[in-house]
N, C-alpha and C. Protein backbone atom coordinates (compact mmCIF):
# COMPACT_ATOMS: atom_id res chain seq x y z
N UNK A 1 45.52 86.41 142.19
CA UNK A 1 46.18 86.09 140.93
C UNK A 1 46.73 87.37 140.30
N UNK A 2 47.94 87.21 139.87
CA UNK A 2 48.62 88.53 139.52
C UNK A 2 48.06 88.59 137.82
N UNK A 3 48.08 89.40 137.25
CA UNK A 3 48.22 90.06 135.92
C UNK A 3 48.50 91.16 135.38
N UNK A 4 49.28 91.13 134.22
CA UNK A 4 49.40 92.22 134.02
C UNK A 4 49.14 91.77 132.29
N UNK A 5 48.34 93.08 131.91
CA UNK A 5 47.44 92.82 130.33
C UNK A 5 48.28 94.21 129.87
N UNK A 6 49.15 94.22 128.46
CA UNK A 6 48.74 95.13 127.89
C UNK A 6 48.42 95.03 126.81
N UNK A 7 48.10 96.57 126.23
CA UNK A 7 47.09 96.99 125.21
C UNK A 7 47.74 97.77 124.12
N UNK A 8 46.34 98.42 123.34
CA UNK A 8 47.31 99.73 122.72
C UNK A 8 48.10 99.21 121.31
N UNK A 9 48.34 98.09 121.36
CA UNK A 9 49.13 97.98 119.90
C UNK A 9 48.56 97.87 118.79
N UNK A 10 49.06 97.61 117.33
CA UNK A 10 48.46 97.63 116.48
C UNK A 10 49.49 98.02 115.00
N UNK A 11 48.62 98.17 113.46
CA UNK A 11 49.72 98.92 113.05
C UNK A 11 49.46 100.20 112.63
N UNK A 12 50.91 100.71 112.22
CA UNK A 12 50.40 102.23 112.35
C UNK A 12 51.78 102.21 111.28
N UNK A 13 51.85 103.68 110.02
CA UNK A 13 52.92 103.85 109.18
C UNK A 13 54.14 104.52 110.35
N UNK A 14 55.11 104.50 109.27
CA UNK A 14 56.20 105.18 109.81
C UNK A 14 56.15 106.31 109.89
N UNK A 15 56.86 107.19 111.17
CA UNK A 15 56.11 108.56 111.49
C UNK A 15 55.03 108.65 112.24
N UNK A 16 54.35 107.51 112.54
CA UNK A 16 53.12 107.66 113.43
C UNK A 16 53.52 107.52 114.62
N UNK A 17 52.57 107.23 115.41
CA UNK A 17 51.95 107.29 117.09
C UNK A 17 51.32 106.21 117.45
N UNK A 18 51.41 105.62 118.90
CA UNK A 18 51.06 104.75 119.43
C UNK A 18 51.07 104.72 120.93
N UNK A 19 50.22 104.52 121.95
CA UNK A 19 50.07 104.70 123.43
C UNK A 19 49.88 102.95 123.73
N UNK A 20 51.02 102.53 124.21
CA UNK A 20 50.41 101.54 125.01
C UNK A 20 50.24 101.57 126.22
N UNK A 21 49.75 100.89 127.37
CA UNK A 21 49.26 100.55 128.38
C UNK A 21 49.36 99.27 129.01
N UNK A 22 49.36 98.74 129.96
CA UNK A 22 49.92 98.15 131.26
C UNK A 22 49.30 97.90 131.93
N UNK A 23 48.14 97.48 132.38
CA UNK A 23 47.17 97.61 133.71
C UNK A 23 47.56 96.32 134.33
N UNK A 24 47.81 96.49 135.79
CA UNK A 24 47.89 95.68 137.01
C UNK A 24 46.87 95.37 137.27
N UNK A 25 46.99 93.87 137.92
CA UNK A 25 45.89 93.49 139.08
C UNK A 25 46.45 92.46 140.26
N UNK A 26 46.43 92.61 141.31
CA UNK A 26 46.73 91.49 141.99
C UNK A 26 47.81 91.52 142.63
N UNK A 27 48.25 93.15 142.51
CA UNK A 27 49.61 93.12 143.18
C UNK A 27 49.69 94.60 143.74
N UNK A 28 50.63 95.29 144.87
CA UNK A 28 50.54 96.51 145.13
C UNK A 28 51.67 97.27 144.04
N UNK A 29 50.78 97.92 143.61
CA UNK A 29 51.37 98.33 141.83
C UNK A 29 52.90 99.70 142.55
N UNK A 30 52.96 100.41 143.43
CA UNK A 30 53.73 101.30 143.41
C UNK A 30 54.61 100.88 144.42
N UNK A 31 54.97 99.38 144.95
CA UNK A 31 56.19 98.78 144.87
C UNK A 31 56.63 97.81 143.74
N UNK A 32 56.55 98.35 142.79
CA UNK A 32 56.73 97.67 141.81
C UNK A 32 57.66 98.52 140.64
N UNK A 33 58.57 98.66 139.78
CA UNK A 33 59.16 98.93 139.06
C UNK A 33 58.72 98.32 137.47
N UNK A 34 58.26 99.09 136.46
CA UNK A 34 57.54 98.44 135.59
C UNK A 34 58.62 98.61 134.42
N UNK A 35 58.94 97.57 133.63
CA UNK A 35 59.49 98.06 132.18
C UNK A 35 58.77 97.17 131.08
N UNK A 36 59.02 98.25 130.17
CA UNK A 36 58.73 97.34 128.61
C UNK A 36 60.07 97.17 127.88
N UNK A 37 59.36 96.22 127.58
CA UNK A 37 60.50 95.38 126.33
C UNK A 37 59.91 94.79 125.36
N UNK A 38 60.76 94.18 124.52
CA UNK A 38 60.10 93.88 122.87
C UNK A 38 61.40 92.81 122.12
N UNK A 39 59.93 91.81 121.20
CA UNK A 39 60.66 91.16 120.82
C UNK A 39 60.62 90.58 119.11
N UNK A 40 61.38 91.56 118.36
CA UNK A 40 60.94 91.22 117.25
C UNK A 40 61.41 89.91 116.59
N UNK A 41 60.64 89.12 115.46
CA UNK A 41 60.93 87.97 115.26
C UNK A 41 62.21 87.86 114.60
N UNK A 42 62.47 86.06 115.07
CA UNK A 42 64.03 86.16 115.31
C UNK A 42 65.13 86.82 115.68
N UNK A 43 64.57 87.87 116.68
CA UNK A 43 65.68 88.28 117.48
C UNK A 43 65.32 88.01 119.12
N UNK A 44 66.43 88.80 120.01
CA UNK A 44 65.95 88.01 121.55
C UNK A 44 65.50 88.91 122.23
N UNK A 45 64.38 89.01 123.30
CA UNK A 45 64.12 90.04 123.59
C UNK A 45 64.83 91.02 124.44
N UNK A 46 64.02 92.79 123.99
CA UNK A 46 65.44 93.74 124.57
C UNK A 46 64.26 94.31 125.08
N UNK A 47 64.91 95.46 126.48
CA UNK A 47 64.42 96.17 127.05
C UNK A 47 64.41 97.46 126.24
N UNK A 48 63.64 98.20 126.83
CA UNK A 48 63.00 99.21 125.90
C UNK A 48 63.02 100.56 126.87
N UNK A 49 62.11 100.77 127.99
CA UNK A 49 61.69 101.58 128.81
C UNK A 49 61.80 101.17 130.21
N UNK A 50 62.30 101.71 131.36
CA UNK A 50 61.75 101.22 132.08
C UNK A 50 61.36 102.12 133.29
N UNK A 51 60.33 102.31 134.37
CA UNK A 51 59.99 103.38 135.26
C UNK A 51 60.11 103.13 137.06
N UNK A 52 60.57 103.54 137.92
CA UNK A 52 60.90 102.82 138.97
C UNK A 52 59.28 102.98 139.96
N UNK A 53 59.62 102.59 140.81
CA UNK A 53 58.45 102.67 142.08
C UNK A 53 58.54 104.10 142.15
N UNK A 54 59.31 105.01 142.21
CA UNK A 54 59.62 106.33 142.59
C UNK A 54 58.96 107.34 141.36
N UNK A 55 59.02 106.91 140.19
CA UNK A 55 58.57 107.76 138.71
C UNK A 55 59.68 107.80 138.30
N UNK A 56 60.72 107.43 138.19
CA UNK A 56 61.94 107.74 137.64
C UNK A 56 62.11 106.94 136.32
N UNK A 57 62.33 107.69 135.23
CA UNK A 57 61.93 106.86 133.73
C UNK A 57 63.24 106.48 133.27
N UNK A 58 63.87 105.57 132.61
CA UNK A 58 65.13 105.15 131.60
C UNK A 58 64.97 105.10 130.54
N UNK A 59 65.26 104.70 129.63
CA UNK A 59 65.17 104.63 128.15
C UNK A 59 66.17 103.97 127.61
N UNK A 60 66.03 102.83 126.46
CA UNK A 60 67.18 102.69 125.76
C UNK A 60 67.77 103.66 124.31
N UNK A 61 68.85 103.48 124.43
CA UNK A 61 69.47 104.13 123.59
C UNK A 61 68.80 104.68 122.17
N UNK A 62 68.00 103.45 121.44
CA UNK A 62 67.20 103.60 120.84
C UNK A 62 65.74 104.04 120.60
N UNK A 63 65.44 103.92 121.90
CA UNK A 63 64.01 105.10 121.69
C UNK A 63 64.10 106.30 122.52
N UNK A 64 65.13 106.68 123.01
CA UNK A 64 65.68 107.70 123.58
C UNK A 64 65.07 109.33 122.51
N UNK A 65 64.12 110.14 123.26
CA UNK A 65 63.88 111.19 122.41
C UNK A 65 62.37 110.95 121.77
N UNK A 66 62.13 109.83 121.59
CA UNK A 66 60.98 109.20 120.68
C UNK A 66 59.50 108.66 121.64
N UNK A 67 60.23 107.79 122.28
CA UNK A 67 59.35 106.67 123.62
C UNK A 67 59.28 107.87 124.91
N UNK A 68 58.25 107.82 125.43
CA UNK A 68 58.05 108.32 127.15
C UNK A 68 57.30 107.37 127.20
N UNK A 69 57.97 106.55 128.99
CA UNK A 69 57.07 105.92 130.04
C UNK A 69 56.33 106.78 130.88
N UNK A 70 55.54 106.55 131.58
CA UNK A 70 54.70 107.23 132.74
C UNK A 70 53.82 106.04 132.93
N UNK A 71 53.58 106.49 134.38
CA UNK A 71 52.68 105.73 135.52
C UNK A 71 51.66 106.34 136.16
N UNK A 72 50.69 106.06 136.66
CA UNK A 72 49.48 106.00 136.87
C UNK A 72 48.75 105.57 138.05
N UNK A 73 49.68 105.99 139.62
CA UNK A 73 49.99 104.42 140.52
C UNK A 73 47.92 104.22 140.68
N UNK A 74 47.04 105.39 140.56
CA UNK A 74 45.61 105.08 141.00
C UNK A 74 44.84 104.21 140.18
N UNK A 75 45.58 104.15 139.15
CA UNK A 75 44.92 102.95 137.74
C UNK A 75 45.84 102.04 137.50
N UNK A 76 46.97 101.83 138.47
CA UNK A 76 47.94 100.40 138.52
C UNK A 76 47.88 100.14 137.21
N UNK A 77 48.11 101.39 136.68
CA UNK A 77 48.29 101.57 134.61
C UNK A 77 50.21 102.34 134.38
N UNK A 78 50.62 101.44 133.72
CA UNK A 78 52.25 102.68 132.97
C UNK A 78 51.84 102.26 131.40
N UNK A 79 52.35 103.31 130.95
CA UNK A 79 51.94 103.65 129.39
C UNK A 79 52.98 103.91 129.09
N UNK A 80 53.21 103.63 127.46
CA UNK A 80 54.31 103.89 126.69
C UNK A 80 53.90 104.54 125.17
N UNK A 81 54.26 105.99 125.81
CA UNK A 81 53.98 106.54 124.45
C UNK A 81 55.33 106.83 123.36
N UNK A 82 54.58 106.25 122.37
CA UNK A 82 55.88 106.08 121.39
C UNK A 82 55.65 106.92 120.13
N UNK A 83 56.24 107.84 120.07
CA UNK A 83 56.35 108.72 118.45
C UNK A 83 57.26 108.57 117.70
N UNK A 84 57.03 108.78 116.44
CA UNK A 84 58.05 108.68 115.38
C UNK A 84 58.77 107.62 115.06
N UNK A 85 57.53 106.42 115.44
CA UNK A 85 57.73 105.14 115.11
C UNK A 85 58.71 104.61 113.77
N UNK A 86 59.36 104.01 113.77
CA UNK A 86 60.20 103.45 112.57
C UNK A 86 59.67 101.88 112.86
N UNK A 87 59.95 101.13 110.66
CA UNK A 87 59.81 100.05 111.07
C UNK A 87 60.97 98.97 111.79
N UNK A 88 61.72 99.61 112.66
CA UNK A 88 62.32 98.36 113.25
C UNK A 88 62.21 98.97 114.53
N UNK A 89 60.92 99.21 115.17
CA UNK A 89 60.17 99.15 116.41
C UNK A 89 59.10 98.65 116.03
N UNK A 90 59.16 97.59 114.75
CA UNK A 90 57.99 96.62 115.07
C UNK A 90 58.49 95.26 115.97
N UNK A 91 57.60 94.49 116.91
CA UNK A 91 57.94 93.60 117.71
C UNK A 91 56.78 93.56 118.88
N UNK A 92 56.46 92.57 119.55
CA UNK A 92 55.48 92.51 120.54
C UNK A 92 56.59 92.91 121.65
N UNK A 93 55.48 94.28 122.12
CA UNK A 93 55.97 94.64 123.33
C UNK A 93 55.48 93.69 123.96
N UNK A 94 56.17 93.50 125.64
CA UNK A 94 55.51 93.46 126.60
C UNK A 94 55.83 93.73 128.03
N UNK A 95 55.18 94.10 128.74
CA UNK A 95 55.37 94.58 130.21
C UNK A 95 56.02 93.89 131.43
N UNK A 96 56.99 94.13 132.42
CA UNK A 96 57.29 93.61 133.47
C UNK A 96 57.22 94.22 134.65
N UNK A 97 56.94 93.37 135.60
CA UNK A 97 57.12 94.54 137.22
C UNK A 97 57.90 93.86 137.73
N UNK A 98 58.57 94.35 138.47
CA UNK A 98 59.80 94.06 139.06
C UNK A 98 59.57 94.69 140.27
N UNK A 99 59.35 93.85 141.71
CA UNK A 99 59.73 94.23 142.79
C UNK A 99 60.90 93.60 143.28
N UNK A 100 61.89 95.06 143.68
CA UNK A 100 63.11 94.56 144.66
C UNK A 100 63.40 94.88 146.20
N UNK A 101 61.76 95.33 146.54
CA UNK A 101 61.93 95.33 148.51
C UNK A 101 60.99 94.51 148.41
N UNK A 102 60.96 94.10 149.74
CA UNK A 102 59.51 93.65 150.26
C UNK A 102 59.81 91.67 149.85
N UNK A 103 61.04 91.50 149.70
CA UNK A 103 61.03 89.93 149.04
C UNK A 103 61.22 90.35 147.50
N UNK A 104 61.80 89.84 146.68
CA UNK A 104 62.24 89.62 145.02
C UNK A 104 60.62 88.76 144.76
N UNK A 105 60.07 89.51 143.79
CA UNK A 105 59.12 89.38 142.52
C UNK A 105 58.74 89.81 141.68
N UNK A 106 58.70 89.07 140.17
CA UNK A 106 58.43 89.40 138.68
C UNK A 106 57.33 88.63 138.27
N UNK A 107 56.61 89.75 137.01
CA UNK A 107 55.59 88.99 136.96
C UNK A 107 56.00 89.79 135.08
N UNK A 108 55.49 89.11 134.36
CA UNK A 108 55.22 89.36 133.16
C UNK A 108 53.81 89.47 132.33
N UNK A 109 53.50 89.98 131.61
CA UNK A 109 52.21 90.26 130.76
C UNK A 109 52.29 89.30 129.54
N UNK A 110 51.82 89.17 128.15
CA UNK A 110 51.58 88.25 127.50
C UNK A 110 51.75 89.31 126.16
N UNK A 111 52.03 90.40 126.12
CA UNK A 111 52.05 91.55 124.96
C UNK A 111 51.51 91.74 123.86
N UNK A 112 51.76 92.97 123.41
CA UNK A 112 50.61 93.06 122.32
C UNK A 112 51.39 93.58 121.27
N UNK A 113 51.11 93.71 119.69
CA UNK A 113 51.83 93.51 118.95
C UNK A 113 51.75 94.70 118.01
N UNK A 114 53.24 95.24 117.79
CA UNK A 114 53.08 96.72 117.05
C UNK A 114 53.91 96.52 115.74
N UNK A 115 53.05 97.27 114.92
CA UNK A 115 53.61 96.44 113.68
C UNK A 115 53.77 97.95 113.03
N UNK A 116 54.64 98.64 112.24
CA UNK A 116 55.17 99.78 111.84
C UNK A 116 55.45 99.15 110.37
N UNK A 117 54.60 99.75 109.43
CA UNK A 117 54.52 99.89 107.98
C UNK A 117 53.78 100.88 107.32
N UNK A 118 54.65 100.44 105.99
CA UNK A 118 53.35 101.50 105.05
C UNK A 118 52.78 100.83 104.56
């Protein structure tokens, strides 16, 4: 059974810090391509980060400078550390893996929720 849980959220003021996390199970985690994305209410969800099988990190435009992904392939863990939080990076993240060798498969997490106020 595949899963993927993450963690790490919560709220925190503007200007703060936040590490989330990603942990795999059930799947071989470093053919896998992991991204986060987020979905704040009433809007649709957007990608955010994303890290390949290789370590190779992206970023969107908007947390560009702020957000680092990294991976972990021995704890089938990627983390998203996010600084200098503003409140319109509140929204439930959540995690995807994306394999594109080996046969096409996605699996999604259930996310956790970051809420940016004072």
């Amino acid at each position: 059974q595949v899963q993927l849980v993450e963690s790490g959220g919560g709220l925190v003021q503007p200007g703060g810090s936040l590490r989330l996390s990603c942990v795999a199970s059930g799947i071989i985690f470093n053919r896998y391509s992991i991204g986060w994305y987020r979905q704040a209410p009433g809007k649709q969800r957007e990608w955010v980060a994303g890290i390949t099988s290789a370590g190779s990190p992206n970023y969107a435009d908007s947390v560009k400078d702020r957000f680092t992904i990294s991976r972990d392939n021995a704890k089938n863990t990627v983390y998203l550390q996010m600084n200098s939080l503003k409140s319109e990076d509140t929204a439930v993240y959540y995690c995807k893996a994306d394999r594109l060798s080996y046969g096409y498969a996605s699996y999604w997490g259930q996310g956790t929720q970051v809420t940016v106020s004072a």
